[in-house]
N, C-alpha and C. Protein backbone atom coordinates (compact mmCIF):
# COMPACT_ATOMS: atom_id res chain seq x y z
N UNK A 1 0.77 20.30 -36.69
CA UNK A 1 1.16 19.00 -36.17
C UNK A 1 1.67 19.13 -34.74
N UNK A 2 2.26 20.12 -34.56
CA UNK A 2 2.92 20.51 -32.89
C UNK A 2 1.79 20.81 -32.40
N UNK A 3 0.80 21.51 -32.79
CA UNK A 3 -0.59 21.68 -31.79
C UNK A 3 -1.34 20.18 -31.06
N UNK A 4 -1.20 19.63 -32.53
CA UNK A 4 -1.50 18.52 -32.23
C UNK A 4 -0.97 17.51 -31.21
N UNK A 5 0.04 17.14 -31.29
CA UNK A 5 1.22 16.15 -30.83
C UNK A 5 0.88 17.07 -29.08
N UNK A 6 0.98 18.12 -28.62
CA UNK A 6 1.30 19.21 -27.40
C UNK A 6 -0.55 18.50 -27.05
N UNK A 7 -1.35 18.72 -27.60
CA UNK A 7 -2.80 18.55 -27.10
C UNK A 7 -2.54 17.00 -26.65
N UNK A 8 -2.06 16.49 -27.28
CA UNK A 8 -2.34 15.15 -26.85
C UNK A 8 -1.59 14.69 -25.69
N UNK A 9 -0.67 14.91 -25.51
CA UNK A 9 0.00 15.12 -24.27
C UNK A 9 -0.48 15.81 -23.19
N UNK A 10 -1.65 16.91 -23.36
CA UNK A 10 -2.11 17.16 -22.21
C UNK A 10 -3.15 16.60 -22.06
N UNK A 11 -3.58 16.12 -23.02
CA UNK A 11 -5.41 14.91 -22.71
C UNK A 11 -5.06 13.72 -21.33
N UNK A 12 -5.69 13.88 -20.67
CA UNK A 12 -5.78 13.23 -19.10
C UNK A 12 -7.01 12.39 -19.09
N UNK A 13 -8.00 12.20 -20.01
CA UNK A 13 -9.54 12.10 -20.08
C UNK A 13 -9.42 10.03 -20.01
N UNK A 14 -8.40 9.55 -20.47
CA UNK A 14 -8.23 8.43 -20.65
C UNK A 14 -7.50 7.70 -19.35
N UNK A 15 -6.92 8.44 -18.58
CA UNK A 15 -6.08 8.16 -17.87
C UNK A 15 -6.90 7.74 -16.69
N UNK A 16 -7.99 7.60 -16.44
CA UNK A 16 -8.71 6.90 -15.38
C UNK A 16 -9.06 5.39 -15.74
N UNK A 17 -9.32 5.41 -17.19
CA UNK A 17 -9.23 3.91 -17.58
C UNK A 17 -8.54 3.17 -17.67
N UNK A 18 -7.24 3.62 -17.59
CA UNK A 18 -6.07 2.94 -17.48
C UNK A 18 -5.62 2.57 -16.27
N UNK A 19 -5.88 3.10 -15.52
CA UNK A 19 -5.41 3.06 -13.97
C UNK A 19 -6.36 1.92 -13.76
N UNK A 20 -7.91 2.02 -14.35
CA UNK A 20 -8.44 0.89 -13.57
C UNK A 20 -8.58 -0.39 -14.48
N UNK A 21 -7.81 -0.17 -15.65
CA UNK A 21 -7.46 -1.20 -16.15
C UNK A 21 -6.20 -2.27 -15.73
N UNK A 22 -5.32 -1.36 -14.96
CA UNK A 22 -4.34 -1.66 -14.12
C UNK A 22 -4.65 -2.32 -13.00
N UNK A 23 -5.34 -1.91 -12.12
CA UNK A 23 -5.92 -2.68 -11.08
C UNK A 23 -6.33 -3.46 -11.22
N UNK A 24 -7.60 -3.99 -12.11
CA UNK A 24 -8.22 -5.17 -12.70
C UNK A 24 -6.71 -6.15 -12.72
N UNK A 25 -6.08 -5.67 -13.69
CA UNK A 25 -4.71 -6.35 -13.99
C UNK A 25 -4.42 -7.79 -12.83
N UNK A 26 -4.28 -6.33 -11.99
CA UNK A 26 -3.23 -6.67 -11.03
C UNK A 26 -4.55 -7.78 -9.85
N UNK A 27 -5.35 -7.42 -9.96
CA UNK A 27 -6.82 -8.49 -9.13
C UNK A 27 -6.78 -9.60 -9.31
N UNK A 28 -6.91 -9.62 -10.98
CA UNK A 28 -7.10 -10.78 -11.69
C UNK A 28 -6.24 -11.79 -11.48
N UNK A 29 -4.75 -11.30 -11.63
CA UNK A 29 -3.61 -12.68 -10.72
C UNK A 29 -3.48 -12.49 -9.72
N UNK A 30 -3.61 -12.12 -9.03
CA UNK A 30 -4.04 -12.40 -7.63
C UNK A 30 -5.05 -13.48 -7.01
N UNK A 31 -6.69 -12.94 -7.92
CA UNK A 31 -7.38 -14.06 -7.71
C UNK A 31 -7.10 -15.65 -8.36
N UNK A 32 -6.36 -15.52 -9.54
CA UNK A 32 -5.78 -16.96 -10.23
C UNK A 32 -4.93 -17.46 -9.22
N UNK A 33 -4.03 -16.52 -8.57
CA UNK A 33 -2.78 -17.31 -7.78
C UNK A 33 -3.83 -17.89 -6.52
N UNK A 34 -4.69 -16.76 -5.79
CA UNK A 34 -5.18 -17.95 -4.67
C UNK A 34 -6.32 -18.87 -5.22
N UNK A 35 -7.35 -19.38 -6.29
CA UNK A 35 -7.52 -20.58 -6.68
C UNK A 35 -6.51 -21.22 -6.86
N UNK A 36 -5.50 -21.18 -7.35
CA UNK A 36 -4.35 -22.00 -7.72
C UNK A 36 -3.97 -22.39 -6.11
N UNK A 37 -3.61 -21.77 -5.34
CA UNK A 37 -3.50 -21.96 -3.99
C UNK A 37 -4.51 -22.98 -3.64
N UNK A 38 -5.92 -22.94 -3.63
CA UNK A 38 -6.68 -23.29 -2.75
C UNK A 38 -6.84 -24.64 -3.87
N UNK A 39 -7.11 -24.93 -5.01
CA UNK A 39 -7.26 -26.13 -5.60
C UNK A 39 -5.63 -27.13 -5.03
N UNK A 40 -4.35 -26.30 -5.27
CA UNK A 40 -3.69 -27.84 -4.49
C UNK A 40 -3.97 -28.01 -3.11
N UNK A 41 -4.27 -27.03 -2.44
CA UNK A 41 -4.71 -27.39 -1.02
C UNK A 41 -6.07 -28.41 -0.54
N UNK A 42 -7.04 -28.35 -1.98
CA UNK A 42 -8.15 -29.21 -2.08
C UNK A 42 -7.83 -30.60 -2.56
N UNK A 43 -6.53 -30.46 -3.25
CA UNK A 43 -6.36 -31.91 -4.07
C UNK A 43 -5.03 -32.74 -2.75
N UNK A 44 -4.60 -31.79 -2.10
CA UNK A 44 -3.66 -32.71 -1.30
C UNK A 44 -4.84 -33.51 0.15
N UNK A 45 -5.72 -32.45 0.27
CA UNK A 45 -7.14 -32.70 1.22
C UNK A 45 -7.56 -34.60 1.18
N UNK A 46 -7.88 -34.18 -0.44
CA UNK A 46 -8.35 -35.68 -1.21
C UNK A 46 -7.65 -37.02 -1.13
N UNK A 47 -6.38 -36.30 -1.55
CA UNK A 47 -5.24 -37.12 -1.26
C UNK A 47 -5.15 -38.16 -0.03
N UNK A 48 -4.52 -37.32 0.55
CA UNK A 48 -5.13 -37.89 2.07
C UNK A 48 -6.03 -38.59 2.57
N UNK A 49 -7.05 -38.09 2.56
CA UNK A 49 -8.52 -38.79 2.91
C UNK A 49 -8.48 -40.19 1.93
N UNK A 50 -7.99 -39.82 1.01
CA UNK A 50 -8.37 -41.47 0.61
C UNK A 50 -7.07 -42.61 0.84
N UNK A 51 -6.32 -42.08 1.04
CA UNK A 51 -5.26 -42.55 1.72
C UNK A 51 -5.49 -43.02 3.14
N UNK A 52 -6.46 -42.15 3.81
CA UNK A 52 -6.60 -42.51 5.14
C UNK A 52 -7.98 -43.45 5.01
N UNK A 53 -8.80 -43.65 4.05
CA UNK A 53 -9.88 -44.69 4.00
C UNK A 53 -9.01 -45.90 3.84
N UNK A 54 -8.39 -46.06 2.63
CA UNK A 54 -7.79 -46.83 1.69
C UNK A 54 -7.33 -48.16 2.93
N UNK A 55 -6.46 -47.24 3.93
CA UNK A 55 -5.69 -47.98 5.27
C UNK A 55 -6.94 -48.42 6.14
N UNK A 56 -8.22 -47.81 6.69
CA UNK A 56 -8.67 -48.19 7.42
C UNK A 56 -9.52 -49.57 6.55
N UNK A 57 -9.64 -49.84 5.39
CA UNK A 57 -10.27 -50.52 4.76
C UNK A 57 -9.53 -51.58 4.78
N UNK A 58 -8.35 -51.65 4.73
CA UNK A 58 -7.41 -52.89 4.69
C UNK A 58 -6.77 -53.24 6.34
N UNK A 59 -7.35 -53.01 7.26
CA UNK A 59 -7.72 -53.35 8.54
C UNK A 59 -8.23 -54.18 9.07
C-alpha cells in the first residue's frame, strides 16, 4: 500500500492536463466577462439611438 500511495505521488503524467484545464478555466471567464462587457455596451448603444430618433421624430 506504501508502494502504492509513494508511486502515486510521483506520477506527473496528468499534470499537464490540469494545468491546461486551468487555463481554459481561467479563458473561459474572461471571455464571458468581456461579452458581458460588450453586450451592455451594445444595449446602452441602442438605448440611445432610439432615444435620439424618438426626439428627432417629435420635432
Amino acid at each position: 500500500m506504501r508502494r502504492l500511495i509513494s508511486k502515486f505521488l510521483r506520477d506527473t503524467s496528468g499534470t499537464t492536463a490540469i494545468e491546461y484545464a486551468l487555463i481554459l478555466g481561467v479563458v473561459s471567464i474572461a471571455v464571458v466577462g468581456g461579452y458581458a462587457a460588450l453586450a451592455n455596451g451594445v444595449d446602452n448603444l441602442y438605448g440611445f439611438l432610439n432615444n435620439e430618433f424618438s426626439d428627432a421624430m417629435d420635432d
